[in-house]
N, C-alpha and C. Protein backbone atom coordinates (compact mmCIF):
# COMPACT_ATOMS: atom_id res chain seq x y z
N UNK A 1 1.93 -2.11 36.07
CA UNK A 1 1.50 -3.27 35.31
C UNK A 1 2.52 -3.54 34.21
N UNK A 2 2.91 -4.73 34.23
CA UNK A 2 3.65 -5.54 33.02
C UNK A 2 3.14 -5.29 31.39
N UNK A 3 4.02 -4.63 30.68
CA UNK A 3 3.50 -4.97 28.92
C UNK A 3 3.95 -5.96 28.28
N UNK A 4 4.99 -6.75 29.70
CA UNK A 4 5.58 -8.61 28.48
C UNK A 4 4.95 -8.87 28.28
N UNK A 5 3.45 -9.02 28.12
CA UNK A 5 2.90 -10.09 27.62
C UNK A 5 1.93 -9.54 26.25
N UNK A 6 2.38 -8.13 25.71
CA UNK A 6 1.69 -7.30 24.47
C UNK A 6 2.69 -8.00 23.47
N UNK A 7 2.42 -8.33 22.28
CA UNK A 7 3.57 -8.50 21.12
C UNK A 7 3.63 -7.36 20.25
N UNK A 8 4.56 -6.54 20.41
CA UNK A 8 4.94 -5.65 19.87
C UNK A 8 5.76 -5.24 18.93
N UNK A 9 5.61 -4.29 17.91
CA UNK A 9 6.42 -4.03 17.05
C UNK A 9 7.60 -4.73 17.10
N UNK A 10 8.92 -5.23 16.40
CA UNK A 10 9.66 -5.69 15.93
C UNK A 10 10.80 -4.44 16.61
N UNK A 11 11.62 -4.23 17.55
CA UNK A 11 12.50 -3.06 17.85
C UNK A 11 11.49 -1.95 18.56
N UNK A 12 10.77 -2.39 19.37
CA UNK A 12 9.52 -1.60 20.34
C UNK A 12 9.63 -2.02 21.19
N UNK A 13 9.69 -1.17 22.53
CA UNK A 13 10.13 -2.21 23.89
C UNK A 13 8.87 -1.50 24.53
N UNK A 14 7.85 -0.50 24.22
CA UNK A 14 7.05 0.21 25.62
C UNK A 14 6.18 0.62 24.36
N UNK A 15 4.77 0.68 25.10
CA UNK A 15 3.75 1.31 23.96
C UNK A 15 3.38 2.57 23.86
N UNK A 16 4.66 3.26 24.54
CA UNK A 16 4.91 4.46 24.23
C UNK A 16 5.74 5.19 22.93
N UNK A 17 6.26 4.00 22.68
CA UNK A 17 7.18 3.93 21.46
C UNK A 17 6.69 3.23 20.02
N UNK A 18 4.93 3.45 20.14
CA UNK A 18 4.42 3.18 19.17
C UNK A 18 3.71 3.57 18.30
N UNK A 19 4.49 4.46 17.34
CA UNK A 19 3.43 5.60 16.67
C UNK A 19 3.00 4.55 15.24
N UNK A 20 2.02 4.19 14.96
CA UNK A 20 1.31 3.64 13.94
C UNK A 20 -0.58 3.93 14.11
N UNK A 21 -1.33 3.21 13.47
CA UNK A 21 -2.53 3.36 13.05
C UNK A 21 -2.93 2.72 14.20
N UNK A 22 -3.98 3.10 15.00
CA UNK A 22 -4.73 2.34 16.03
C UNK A 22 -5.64 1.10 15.60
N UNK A 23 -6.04 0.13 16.05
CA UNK A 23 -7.03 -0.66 15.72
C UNK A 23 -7.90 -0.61 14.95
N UNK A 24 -8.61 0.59 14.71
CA UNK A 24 -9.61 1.03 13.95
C UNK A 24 -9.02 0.70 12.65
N UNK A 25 -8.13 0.82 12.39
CA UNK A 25 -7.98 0.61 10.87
C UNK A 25 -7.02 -1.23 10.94
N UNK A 26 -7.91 -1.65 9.97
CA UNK A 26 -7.28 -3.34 9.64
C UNK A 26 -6.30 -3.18 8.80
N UNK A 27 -5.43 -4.61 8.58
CA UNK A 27 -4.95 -4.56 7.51
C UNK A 27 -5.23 -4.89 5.96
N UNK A 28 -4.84 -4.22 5.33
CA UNK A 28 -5.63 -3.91 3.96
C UNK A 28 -6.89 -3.42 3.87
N UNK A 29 -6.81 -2.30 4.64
CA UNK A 29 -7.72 -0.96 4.66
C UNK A 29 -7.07 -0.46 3.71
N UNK A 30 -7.74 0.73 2.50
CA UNK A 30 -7.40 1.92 2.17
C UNK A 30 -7.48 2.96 2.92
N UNK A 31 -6.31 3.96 2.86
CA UNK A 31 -6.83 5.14 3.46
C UNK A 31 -5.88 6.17 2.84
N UNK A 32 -6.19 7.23 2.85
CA UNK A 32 -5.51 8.75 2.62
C UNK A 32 -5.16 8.99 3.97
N UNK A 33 -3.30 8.94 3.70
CA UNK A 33 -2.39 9.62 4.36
C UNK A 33 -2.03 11.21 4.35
N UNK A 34 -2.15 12.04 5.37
CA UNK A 34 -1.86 13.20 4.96
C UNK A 34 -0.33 13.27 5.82
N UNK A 35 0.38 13.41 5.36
CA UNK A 35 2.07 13.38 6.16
C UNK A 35 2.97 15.03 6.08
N UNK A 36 2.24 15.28 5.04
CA UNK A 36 2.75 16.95 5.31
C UNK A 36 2.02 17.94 4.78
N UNK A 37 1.60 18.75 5.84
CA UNK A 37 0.81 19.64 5.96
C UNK A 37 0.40 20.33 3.88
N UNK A 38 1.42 20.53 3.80
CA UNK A 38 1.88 21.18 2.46
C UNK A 38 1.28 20.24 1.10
N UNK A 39 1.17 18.97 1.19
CA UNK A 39 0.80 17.88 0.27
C UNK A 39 -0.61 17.22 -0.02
N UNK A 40 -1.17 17.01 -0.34
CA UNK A 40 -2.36 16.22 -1.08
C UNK A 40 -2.24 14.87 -0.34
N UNK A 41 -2.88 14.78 0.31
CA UNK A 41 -3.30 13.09 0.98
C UNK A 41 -2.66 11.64 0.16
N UNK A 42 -1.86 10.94 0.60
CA UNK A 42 -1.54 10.29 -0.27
C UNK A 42 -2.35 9.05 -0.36
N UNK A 43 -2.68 7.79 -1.24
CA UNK A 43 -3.33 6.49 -1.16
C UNK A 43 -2.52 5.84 -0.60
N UNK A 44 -2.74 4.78 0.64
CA UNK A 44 -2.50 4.00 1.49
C UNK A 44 -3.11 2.91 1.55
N UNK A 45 -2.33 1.71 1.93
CA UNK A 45 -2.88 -0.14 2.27
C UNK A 45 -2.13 0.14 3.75
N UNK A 46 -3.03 -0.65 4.60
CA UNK A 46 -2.67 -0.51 5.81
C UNK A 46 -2.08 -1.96 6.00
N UNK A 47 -1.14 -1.99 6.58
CA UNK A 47 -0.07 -3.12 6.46
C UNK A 47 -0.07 -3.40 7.99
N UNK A 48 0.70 -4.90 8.39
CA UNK A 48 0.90 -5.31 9.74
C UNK A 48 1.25 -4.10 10.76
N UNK A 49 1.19 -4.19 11.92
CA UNK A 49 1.56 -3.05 13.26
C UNK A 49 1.28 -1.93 12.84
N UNK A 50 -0.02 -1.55 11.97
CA UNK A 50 -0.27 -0.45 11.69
C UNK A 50 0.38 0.61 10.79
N UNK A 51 1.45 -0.18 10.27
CA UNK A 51 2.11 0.76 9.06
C UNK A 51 1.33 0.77 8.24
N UNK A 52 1.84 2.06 7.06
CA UNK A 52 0.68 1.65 6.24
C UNK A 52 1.94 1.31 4.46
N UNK A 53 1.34 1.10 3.45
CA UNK A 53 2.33 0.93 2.21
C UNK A 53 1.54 2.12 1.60
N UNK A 54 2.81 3.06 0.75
CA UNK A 54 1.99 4.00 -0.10
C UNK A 54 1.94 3.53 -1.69
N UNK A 55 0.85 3.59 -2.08
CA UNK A 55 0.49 2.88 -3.23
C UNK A 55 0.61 4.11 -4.24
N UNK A 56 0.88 3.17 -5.68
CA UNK A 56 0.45 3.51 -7.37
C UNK A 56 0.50 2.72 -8.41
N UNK A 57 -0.45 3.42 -9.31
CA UNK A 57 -0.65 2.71 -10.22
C UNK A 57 0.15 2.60 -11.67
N UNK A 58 -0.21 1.45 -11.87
CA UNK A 58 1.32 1.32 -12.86
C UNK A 58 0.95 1.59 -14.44
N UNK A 59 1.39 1.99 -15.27
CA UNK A 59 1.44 2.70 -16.54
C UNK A 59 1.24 1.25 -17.39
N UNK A 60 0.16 1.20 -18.26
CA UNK A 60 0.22 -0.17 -19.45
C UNK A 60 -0.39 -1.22 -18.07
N UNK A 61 -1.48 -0.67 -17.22
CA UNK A 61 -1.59 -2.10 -16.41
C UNK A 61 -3.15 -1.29 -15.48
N UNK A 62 -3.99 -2.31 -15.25
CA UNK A 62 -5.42 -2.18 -15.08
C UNK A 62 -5.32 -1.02 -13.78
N UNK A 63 -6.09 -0.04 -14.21
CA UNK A 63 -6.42 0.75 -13.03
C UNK A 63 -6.75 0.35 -11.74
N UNK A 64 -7.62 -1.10 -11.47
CA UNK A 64 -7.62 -1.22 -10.95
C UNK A 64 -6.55 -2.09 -9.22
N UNK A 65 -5.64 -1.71 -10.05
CA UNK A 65 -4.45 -2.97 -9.37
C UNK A 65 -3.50 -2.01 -9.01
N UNK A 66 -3.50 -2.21 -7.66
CA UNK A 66 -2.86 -0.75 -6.66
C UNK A 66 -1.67 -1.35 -6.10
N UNK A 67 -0.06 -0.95 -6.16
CA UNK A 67 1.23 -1.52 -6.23
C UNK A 67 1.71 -0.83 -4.71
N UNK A 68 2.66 -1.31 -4.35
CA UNK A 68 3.23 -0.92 -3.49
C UNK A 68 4.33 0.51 -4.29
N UNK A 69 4.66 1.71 -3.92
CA UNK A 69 5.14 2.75 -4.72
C UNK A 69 6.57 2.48 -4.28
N UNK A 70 6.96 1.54 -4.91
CA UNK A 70 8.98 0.92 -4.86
C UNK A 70 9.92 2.42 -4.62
N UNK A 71 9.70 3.82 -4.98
CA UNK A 71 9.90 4.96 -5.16
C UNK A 71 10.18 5.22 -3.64
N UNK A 72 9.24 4.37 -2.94
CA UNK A 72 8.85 5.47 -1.18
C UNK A 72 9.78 4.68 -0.51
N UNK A 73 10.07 3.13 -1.11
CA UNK A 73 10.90 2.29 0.15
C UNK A 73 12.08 2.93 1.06
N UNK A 74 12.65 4.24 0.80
CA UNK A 74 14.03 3.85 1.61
C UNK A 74 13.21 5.63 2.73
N UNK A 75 11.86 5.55 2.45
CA UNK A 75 11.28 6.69 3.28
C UNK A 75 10.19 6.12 4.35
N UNK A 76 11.29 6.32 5.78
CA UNK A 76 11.14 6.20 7.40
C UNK A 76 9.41 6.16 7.80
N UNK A 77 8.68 7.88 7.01
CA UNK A 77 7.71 8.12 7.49
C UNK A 77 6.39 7.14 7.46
N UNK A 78 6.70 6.22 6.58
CA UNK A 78 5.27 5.69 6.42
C UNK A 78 5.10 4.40 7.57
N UNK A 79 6.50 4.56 8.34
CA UNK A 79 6.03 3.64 9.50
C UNK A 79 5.89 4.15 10.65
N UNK A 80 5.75 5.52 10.72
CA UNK A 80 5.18 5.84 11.91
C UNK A 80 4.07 7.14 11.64
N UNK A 81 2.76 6.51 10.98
CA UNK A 81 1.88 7.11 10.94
C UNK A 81 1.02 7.38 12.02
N UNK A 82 0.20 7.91 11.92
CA UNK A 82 -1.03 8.46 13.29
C UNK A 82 -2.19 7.90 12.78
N UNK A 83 -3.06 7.80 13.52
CA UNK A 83 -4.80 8.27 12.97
C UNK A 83 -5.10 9.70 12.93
N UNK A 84 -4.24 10.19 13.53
CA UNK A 84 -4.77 12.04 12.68
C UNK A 84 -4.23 12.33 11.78
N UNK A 85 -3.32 10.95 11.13
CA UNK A 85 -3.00 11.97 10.01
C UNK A 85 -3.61 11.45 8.58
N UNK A 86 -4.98 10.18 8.72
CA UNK A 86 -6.05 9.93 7.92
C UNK A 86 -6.93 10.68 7.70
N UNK A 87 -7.15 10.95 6.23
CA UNK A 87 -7.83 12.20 5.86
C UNK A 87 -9.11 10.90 5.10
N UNK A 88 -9.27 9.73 4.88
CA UNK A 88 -10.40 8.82 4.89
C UNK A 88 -9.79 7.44 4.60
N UNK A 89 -11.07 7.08 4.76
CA UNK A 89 -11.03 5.35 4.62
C UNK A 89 -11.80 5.62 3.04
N UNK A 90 -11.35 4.26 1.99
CA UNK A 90 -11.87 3.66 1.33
C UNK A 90 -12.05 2.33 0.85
N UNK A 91 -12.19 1.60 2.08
CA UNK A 91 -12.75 0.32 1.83
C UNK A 91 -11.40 -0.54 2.55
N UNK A 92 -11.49 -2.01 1.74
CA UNK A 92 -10.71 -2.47 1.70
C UNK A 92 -10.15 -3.00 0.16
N UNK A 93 -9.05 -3.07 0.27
CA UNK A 93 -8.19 -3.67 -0.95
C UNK A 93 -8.19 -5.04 -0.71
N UNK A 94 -7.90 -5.77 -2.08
CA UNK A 94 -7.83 -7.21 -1.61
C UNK A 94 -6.54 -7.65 -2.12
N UNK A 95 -5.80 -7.86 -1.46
CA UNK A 95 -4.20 -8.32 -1.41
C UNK A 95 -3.70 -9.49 -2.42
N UNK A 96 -2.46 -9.22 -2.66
CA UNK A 96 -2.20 -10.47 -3.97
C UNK A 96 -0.94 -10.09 -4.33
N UNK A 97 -0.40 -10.96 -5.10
CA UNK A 97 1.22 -10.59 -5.51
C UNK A 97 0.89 -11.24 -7.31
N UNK A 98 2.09 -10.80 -8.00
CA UNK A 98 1.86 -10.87 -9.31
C UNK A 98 3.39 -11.07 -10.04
N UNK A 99 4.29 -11.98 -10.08
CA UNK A 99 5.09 -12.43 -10.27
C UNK A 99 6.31 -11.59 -11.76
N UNK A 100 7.06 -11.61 -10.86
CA UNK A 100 8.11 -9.89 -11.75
C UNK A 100 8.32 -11.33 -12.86
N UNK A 101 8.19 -10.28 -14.57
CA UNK A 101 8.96 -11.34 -15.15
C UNK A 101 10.47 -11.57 -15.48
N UNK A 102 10.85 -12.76 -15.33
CA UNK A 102 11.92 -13.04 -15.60
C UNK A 102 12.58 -13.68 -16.48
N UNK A 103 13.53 -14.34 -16.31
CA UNK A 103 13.93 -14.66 -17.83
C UNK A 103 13.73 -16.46 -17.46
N UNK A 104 13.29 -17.21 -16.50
CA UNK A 104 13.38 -18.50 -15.94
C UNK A 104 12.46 -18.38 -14.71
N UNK A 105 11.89 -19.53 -14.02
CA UNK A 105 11.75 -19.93 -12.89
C UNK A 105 9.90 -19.67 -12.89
N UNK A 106 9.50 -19.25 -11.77
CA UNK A 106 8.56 -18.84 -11.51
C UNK A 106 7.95 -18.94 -10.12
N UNK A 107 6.27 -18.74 -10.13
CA UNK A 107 6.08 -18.83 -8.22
C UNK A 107 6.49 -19.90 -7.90
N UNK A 108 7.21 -20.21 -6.80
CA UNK A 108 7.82 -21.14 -6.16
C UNK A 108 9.02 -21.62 -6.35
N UNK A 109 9.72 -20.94 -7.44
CA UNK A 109 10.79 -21.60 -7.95
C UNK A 109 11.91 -20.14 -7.59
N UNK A 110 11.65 -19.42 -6.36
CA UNK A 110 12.57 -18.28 -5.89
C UNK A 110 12.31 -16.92 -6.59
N UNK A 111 10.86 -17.23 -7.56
CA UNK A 111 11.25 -15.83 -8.62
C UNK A 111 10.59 -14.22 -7.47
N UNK A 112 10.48 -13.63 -7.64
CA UNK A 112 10.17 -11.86 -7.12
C UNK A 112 8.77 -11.97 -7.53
N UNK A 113 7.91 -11.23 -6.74
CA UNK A 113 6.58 -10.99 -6.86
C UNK A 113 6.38 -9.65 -6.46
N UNK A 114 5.94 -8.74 -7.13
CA UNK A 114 5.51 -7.68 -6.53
C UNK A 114 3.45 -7.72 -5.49
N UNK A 115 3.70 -6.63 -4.74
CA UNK A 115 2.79 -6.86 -4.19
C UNK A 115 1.67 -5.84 -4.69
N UNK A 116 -0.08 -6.39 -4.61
CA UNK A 116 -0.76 -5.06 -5.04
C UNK A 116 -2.34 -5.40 -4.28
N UNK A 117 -2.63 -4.61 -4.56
CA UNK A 117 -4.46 -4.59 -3.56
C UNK A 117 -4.94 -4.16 -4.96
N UNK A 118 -6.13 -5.32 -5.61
CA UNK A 118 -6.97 -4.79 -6.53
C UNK A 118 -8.38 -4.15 -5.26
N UNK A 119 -8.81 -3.24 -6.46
CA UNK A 119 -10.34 -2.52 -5.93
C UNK A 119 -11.33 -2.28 -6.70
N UNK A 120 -12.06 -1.96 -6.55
CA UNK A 120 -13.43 -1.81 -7.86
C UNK A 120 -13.09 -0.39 -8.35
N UNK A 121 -13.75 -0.07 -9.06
CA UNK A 121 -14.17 1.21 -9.87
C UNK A 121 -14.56 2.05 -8.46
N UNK A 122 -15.82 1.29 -8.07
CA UNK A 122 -16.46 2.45 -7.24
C UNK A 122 -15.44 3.10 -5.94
N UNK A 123 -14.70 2.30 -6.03
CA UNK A 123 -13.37 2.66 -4.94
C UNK A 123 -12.42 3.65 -5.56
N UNK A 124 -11.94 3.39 -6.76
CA UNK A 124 -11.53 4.04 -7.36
C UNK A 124 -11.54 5.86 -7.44
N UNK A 125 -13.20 5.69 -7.54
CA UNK A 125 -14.02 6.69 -7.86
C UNK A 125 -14.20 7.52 -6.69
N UNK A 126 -14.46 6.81 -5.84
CA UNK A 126 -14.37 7.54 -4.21
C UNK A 126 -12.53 8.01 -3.91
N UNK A 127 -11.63 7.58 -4.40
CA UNK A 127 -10.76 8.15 -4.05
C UNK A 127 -10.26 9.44 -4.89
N UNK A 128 -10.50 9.27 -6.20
CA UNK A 128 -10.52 10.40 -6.67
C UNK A 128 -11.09 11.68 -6.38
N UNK A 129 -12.45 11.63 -6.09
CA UNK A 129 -13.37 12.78 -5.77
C UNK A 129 -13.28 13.27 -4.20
N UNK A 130 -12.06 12.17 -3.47
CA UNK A 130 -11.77 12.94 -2.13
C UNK A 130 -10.33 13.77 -2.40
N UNK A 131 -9.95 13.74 -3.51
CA UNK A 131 -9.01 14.38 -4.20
C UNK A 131 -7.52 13.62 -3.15
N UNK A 132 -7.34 12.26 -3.34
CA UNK A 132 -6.23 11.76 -3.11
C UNK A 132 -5.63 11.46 -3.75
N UNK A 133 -3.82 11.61 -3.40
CA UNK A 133 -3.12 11.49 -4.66
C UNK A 133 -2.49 10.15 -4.76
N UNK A 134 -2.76 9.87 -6.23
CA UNK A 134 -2.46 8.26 -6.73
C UNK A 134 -1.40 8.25 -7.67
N UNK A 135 0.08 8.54 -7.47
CA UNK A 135 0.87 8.33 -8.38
C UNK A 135 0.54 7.60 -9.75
N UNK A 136 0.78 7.81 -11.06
CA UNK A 136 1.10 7.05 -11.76
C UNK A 136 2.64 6.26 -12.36
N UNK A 137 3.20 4.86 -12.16
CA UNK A 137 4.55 5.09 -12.33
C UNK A 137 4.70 4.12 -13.39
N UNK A 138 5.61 4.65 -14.51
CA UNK A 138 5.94 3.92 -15.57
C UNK A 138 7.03 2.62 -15.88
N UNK A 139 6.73 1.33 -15.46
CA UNK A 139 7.57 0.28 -15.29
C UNK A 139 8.25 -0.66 -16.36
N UNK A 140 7.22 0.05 -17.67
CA UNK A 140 7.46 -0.34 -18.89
C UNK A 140 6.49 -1.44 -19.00
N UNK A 141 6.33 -1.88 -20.06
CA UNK A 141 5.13 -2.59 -20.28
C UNK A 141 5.53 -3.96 -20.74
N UNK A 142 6.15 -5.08 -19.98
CA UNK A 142 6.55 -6.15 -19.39
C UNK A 142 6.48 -5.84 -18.20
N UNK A 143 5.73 -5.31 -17.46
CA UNK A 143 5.19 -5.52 -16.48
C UNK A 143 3.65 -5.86 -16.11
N UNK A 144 3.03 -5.12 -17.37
CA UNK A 144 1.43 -4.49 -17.68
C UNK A 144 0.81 -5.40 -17.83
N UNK A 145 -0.66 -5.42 -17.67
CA UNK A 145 -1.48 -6.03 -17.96
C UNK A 145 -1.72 -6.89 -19.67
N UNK A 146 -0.86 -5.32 -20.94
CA UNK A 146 -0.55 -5.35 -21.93
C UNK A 146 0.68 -6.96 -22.28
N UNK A 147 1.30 -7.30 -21.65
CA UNK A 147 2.49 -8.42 -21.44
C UNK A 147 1.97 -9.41 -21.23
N UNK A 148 0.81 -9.92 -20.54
CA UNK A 148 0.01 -10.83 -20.26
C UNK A 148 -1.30 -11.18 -20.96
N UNK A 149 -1.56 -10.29 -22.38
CA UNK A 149 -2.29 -10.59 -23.31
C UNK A 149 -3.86 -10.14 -22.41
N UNK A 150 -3.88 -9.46 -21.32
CA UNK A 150 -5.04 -9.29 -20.45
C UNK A 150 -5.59 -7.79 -21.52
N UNK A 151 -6.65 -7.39 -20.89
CA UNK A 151 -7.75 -6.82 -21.27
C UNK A 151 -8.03 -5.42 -21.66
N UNK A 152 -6.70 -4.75 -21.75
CA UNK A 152 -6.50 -3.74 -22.03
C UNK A 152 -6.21 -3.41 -23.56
């Protein structure tokens, strides 16, 4: 039987050559990644073809607003995850971008947006007590919630 007619990964020719998250998980699921035996589950957004993004939270900016971890980009593993190597689900995140500041321009006018999944408390709270690990990373505070006169 023919697989031309599956749309597949981007540089995937056989769906044998497709190690990512099965169906079961959507995109912009949370989940705890466990990737080496040796490590603490990491927090995960489950992204297109089953990759997933490893998330943290940013220093001077609402707990609840979960970043893509800029730290992990030039690391292979997070696009070829398993479902065995989910240690849980917590919900879903709800997706959004939040505009880097600059010195001119803005949305639509070419400027950078970073990307993030806000979540509630009670999500929060469930990921903590499954003891997953949530970087904290310090971007300086022109980035923060603190820069935007918000609620902190």
């Amino acid at each position: 039987m023919s697989e031309s007619w599956l749309l597949l990964k981007p540089g995937v020719h056989s769906l044998n050559e497709l190690p990512a998250l099965s169906e079961d998980f959507l995109e912009n699921d949370l989940v705890g990644i466990r990737y080496d035996t040796n490590k603490e589950p990491r927090l995960c957004a489950v992204m297109q073809y089953g990759e997933v993004a490893p998330l943290c939270i940013r220093a001077d900016d609402s707990e609840t607003d979960l970043f893509f971890d800029p730290r992990e980009v030039s690391s292979g593993i997070w696009k070829s995850v398993t479902d065995d190597m989910v240690t849980g689900s917590f919900g879903e995140g709800f997706y959004g971008q939040r505009p880097v500041p600059s010195l001119g321009g803005g949305p639509g006018y070419g400027a950078q947006a970073d990307e993030l999944w806000t979540v509630s408390v009670d999500q929060m709270d469930a990921v903590r007590a499954a003891g997953i690990d949530l970087p904290v990373l310090d971007v300086g505070i022109s980035h923060g919630e603190k820069a935007r006169g918000g609620s902190l």
